[in-house]
Structures are given as C-alpha cells and as structure tokens.
C-alpha atoms as a PDB file:
ATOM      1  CA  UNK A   1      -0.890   8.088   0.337  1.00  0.00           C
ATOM      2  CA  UNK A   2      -1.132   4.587  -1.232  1.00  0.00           C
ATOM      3  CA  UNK A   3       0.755   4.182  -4.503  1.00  0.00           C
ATOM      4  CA  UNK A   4      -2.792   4.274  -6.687  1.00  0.00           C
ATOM      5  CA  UNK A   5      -4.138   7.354  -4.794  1.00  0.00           C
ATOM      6  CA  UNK A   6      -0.320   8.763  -5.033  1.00  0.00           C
ATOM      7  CA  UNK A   7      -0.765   8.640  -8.652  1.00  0.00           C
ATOM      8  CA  UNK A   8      -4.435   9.766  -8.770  1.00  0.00           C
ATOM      9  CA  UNK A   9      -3.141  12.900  -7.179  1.00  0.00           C
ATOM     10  CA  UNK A  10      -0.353  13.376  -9.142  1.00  0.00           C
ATOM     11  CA  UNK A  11      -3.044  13.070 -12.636  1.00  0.00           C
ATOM     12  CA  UNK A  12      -4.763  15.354 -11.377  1.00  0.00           C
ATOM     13  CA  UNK A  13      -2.305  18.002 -10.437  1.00  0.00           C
ATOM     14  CA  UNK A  14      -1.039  17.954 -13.832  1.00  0.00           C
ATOM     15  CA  UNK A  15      -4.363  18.496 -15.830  1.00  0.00           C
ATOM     16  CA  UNK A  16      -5.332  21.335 -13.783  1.00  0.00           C
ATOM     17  CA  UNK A  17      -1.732  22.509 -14.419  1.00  0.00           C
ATOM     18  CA  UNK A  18      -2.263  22.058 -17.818  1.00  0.00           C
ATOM     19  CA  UNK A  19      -5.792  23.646 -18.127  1.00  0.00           C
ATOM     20  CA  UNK A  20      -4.697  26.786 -15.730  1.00  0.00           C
ATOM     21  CA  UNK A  21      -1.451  27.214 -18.298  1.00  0.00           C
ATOM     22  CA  UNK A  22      -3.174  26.772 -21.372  1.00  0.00           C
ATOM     23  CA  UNK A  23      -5.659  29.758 -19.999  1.00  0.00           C
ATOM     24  CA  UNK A  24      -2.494  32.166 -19.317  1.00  0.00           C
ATOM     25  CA  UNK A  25      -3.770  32.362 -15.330  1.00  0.00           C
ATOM     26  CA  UNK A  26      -2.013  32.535 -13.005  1.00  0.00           C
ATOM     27  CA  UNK A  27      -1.892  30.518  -9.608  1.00  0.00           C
ATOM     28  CA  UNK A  28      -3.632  33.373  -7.598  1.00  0.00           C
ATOM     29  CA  UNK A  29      -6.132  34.069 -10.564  1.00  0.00           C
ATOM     30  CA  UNK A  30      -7.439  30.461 -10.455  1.00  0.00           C
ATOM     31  CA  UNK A  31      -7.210  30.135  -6.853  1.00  0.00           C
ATOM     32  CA  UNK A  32      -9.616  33.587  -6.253  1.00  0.00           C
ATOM     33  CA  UNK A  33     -11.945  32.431  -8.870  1.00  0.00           C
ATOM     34  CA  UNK A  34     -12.048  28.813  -7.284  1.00  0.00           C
ATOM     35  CA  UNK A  35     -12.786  30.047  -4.008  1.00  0.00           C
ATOM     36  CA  UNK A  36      -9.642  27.725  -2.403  1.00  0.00           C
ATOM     37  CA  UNK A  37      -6.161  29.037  -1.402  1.00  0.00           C
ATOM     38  CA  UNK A  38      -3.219  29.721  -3.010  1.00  0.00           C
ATOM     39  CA  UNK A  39      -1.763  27.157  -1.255  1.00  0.00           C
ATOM     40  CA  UNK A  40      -4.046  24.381  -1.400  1.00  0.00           C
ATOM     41  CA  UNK A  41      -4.009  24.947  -5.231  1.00  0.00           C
ATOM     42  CA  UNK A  42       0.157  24.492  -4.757  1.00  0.00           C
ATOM     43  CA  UNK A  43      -0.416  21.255  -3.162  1.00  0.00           C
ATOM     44  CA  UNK A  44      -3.273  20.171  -5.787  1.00  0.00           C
ATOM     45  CA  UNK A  45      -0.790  21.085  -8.981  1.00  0.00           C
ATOM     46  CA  UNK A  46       2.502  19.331  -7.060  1.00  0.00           C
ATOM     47  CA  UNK A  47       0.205  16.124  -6.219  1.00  0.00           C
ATOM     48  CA  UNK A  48       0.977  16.660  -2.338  1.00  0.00           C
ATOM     49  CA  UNK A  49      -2.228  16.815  -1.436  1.00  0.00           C
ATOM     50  CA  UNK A  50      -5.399  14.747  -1.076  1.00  0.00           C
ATOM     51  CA  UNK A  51      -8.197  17.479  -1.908  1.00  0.00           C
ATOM     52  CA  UNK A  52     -11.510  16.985  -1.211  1.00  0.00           C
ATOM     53  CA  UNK A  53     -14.029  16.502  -3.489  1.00  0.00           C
ATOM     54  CA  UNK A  54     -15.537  19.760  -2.712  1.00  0.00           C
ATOM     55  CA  UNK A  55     -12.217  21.393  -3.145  1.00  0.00           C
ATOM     56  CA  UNK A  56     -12.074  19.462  -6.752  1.00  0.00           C
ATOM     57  CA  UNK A  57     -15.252  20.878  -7.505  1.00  0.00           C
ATOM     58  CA  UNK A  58     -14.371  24.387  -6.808  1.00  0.00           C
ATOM     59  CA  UNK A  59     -11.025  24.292  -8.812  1.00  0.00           C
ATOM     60  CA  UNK A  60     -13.122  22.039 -12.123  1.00  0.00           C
ATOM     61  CA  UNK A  61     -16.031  24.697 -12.105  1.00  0.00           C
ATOM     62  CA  UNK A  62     -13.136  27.397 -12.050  1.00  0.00           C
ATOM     63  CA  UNK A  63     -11.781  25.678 -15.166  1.00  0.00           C
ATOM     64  CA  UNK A  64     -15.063  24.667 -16.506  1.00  0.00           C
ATOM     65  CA  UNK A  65     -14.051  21.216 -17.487  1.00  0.00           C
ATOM     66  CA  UNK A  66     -16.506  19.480 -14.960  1.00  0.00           C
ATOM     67  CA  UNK A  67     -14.928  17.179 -12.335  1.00  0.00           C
ATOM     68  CA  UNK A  68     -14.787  13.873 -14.713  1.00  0.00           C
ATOM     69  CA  UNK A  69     -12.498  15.601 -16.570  1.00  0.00           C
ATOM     70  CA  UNK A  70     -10.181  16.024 -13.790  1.00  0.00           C
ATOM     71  CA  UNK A  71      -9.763  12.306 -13.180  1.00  0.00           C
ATOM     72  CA  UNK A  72      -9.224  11.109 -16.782  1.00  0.00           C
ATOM     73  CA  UNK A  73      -7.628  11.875 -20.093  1.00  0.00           C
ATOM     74  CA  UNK A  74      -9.157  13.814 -22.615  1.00  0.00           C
ATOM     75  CA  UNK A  75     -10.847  10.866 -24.771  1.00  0.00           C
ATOM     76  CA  UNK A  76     -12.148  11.446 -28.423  1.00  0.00           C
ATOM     77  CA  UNK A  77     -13.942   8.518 -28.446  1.00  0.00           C
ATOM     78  CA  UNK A  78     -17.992   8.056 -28.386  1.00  0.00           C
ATOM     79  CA  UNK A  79     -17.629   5.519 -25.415  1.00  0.00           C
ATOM     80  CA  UNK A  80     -16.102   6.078 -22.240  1.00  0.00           C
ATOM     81  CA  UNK A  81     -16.074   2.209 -20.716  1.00  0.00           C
ATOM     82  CA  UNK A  82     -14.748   2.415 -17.104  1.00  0.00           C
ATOM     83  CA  UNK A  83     -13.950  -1.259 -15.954  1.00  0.00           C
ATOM     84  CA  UNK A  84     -14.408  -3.055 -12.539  1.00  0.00           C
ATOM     85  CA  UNK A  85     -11.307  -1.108 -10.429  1.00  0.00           C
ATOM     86  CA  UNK A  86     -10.897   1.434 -12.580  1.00  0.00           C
ATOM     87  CA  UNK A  87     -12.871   4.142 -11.134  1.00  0.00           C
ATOM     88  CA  UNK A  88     -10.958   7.356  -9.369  1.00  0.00           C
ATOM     89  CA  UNK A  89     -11.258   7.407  -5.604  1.00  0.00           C
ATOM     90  CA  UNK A  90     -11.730  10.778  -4.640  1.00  0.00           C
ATOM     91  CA  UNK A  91     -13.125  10.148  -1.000  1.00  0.00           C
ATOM     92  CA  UNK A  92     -11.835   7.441   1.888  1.00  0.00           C
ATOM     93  CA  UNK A  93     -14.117   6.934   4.943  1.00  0.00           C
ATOM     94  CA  UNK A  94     -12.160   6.230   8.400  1.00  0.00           C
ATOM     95  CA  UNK A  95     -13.675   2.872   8.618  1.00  0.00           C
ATOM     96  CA  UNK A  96     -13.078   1.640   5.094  1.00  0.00           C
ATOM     97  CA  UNK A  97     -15.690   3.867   2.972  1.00  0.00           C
ATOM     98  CA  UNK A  98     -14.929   4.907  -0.184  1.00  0.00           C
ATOM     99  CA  UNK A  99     -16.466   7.692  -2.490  1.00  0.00           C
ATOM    100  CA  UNK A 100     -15.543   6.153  -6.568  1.00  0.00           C
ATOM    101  CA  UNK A 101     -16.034   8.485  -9.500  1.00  0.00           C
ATOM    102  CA  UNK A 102     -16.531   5.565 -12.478  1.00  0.00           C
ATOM    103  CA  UNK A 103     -18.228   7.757 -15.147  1.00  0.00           C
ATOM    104  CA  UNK A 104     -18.970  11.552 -16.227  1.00  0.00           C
ATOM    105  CA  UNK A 105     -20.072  13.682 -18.966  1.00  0.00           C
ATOM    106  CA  UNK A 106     -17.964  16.728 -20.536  1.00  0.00           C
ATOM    107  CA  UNK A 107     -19.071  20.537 -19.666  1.00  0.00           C
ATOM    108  CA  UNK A 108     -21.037  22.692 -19.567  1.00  0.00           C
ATOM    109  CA  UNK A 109     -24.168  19.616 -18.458  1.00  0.00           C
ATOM    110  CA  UNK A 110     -21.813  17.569 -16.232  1.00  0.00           C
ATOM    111  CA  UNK A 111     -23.521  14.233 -15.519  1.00  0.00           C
ATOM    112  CA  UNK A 112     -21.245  12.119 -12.318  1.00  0.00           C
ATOM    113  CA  UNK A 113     -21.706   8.678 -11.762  1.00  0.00           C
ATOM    114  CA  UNK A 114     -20.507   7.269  -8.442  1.00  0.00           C
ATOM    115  CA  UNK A 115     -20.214   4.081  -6.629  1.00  0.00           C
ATOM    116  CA  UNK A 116     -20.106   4.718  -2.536  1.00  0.00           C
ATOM    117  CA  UNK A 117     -19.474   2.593   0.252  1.00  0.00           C
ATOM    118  CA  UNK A 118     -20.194   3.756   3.616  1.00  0.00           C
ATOM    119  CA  UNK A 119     -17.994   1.717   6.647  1.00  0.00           C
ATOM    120  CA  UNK A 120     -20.382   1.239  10.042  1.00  0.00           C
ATOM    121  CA  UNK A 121     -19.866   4.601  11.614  1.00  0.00           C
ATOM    122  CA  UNK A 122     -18.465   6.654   8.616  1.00  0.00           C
ATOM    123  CA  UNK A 123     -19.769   9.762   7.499  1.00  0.00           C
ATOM    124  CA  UNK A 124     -19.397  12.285   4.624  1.00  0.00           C
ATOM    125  CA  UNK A 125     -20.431  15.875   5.012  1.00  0.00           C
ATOM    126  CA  UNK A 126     -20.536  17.856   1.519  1.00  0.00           C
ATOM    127  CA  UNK A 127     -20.708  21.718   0.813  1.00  0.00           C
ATOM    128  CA  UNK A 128     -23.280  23.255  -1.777  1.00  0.00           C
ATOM    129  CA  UNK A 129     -22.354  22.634  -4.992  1.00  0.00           C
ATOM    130  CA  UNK A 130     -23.370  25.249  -8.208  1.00  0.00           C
ATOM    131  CA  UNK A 131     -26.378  26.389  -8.224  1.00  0.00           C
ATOM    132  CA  UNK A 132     -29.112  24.027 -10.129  1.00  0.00           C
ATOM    133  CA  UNK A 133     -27.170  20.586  -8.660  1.00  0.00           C
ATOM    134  CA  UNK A 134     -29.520  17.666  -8.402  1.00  0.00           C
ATOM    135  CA  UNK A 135     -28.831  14.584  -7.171  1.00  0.00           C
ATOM    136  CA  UNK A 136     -30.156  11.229  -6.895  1.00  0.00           C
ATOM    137  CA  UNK A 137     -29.090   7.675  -5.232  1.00  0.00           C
ATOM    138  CA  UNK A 138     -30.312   4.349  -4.607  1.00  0.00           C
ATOM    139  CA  UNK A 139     -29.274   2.140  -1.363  1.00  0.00           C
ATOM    140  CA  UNK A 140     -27.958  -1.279  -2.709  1.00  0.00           C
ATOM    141  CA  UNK A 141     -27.123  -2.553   0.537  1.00  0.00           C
ATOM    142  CA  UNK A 142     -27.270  -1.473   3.842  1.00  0.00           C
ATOM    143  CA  UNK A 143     -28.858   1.383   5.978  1.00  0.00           C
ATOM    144  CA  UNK A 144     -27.795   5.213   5.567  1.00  0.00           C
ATOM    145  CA  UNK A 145     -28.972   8.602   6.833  1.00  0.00           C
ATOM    146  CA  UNK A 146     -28.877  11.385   4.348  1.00  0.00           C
ATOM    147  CA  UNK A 147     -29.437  14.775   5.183  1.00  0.00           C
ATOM    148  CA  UNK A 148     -30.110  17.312   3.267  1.00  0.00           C
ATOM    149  CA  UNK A 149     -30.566  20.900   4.747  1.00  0.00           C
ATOM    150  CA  UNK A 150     -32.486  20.654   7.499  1.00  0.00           C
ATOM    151  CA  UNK A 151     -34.115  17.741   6.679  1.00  0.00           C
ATOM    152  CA  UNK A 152     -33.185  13.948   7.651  1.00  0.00           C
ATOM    153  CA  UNK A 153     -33.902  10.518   5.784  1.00  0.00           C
ATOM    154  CA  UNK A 154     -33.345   6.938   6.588  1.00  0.00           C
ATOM    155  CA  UNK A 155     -33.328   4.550   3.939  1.00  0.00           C
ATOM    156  CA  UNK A 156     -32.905   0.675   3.251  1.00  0.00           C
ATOM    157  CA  UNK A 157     -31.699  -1.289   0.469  1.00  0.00           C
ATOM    158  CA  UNK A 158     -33.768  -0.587  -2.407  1.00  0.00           C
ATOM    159  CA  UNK A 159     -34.694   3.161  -1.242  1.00  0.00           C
ATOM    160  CA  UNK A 160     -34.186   6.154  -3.570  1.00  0.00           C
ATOM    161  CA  UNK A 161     -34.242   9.445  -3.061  1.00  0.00           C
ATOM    162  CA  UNK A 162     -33.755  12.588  -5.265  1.00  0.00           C
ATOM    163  CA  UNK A 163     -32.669  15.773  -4.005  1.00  0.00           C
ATOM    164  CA  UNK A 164     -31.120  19.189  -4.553  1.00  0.00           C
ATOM    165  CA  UNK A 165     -27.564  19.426  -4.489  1.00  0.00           C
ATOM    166  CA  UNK A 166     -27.152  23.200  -3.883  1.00  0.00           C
ATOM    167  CA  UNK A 167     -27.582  22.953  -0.190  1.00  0.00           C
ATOM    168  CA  UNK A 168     -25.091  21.214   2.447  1.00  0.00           C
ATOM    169  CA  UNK A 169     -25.845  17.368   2.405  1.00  0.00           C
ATOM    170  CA  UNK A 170     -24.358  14.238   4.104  1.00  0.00           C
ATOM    171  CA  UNK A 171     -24.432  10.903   4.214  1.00  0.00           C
ATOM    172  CA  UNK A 172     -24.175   8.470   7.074  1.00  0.00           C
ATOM    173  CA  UNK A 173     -23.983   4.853   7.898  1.00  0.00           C
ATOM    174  CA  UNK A 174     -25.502   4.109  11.232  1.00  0.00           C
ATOM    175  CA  UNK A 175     -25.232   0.496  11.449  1.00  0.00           C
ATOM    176  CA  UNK A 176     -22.871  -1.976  12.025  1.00  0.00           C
ATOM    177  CA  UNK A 177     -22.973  -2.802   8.404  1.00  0.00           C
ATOM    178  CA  UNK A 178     -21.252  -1.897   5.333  1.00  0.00           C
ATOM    179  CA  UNK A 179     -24.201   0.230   3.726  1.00  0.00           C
ATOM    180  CA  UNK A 180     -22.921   0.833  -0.230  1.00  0.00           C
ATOM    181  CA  UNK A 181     -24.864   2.988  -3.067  1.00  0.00           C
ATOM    182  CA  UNK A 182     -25.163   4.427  -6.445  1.00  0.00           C
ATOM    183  CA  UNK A 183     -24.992   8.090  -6.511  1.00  0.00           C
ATOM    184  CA  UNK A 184     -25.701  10.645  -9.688  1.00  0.00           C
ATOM    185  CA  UNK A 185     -24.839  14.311  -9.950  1.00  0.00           C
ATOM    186  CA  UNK A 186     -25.990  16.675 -12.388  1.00  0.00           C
ATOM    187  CA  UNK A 187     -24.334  20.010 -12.899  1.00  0.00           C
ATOM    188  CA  UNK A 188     -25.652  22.382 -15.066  1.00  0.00           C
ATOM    189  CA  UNK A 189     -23.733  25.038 -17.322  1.00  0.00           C
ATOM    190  CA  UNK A 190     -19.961  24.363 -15.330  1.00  0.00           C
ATOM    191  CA  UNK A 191     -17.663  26.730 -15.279  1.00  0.00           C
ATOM    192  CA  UNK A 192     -20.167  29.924 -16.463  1.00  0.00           C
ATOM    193  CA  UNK A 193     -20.606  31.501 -13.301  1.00  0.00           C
ATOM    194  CA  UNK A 194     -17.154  31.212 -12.342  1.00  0.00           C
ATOM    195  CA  UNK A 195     -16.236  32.991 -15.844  1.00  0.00           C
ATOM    196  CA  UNK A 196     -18.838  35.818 -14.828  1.00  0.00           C
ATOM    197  CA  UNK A 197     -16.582  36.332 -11.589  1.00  0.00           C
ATOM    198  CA  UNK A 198     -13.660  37.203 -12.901  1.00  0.00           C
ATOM    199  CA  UNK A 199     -13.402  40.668 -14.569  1.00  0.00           C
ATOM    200  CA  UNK A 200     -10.013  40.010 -16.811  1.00  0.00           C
ATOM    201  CA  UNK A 201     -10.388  39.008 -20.985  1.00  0.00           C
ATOM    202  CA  UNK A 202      -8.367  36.001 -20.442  1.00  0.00           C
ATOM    203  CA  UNK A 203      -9.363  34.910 -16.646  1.00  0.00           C
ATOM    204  CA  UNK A 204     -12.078  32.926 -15.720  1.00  0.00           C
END
C-alpha cells in the first residue's frame, strides 16, 4: 500500500478497535455479527489489510457508527469541511479509478457523499447494502453502465439516476475515457438490525 492508503488503513483499524473495546466484544462477537471473518477483522484492526468497502460496511453497521465515521475523527463541531485531497479512498480501480468518501452524516440516518472516477475498462461490483439503501448519482464526465439487479443503464454526462441500494449493483466504464461521478448513499437506522442479531446484553 501507498504511504496515504497505509495510513488510511491503519485509522481505521484503530477506531474500530476502539469502538469494538469500548463495547466489551470480543473479536469473534463483532466478526459473527458483521457477517466477515475472524480473520479479515484481524487484518482490518492491525491495518494489514485493504478491506473493501462492502467489508467496511458490514463491520460500521455492526458497530452502528455508519461508515463516515470509520474514516474520520469523532468531530464536535456543526461543520464537517472536507477540502480538495482530503477525502478517504476506500476503492482503487485497476486502470486508475478511484472510489473517494469526502463527506457523511453520523448514525442511525447515514447520508455518504462520494466522488468516483471510473478508468476506461474498470469496473466496481457492490453487494446489497441494509435494507432501505437508496442511492443516487450524476455522470459529470464520461460514459458508464450501471446495473442494478437485473436491470442495465447507460448514461452520459449530465445523466442521473436514482436507485435502490439493497440489491447487488455495479458500475462500469465502457469507453476509452475517464468517465467520473457524484455518488450519494442513504442508510437508514445503522447498526439496529445488527443489534437485533445478537442475543447477548452487551453485544451487538
């Protein structure tokens, strides 16, 4: 890993650390109500590992924190600026796409903002998130393919589309272009369900 994803990693291995020990769990409760491994939640707390955002999700809804908070430091300020640079990149395409977290709301509405950039040929395939997800994105440049289920959409610079987040989705970048857009994610009532899961007082 490069030095600034090194350190991303290493952030966020030591707030879910820090919100798993503050709870009392222990390392297999949080990785049974997360839905990941043991292991992967080893590599996630020692910042060896470069999860995926899906994986992130799993672990923040276990906590119910939301994944914003998993990228920054608890703030008790009103405004939250995130400057040009500054965002957490929690996805890397193999032909120079990047997935950039620059804004969220706290728990238990989670509200994502995201700046993506798709390389010509790269692809991102996401799992289901919680039930009640919507999204909604805007092309600013290029041309993408999102699907979503088992439905398919093209769209241009300047296209929109809305769509539920609860069902696989992916985006992909056809062309020979860079195709780059603005992507929001609302979660609804994080960290509930996993809380309903777990049958312990002091567990999730």
């Amino acid at each position: 890993m490069d030095p600034q994803a090194s350190a991303l990693s290493a952030a966020i291995g030591a707030r879910v650390r820090q919100e798993r020990q503050s709870r009392r769990w222990t390392l297999d409760q949080l990785a049974e109500c997360a839905g990941v491994s043991r292991r992967a939640l080893v590599n996630v707390e020692q910042g060896a590992a470069n999860p995926s955002v899906g994986t992130l999700l799993r672990i923040s809804d276990a906590l119910g924190i939301g994944l914003p908070a998993l990228v920054e430091p608890p703030a008790g300020k009103a405004l939250k600026v995130t400057r040009a640079s500054e965002g957490a990149v929690l996805w890397s395409g193999g032909n120079g796409g990047e997935g950039v977290l620059v804004a969220g709301t706290a728990p238990p509405d989670v509200l994502e903002l995201w700046d993506w950039t798709l390389g010509p040929g790269d692809h991102h395939a996401s799992e289901a998130h919680a039930d009640g997800t919507r999204e909604a994105l805007q092309v600013l440049d290029g041309v993408m393919i999102v699907e979503v289920g088992a439905q398919a959409v093209t769209l241009a610079a300047g296209d929109a589309l809305a769509f539920p987040g609860d069902v696989p989705h992916s985006y992909a970048n056809p062309g020979d272009q860079a195709a780059r857009f603005s992507l929001t994610v609302f979660e609804p009532g994080v960290g509930t369900g996993a809380r309903d899961r777990w049958k312990e007082p002091d567990a999730c």
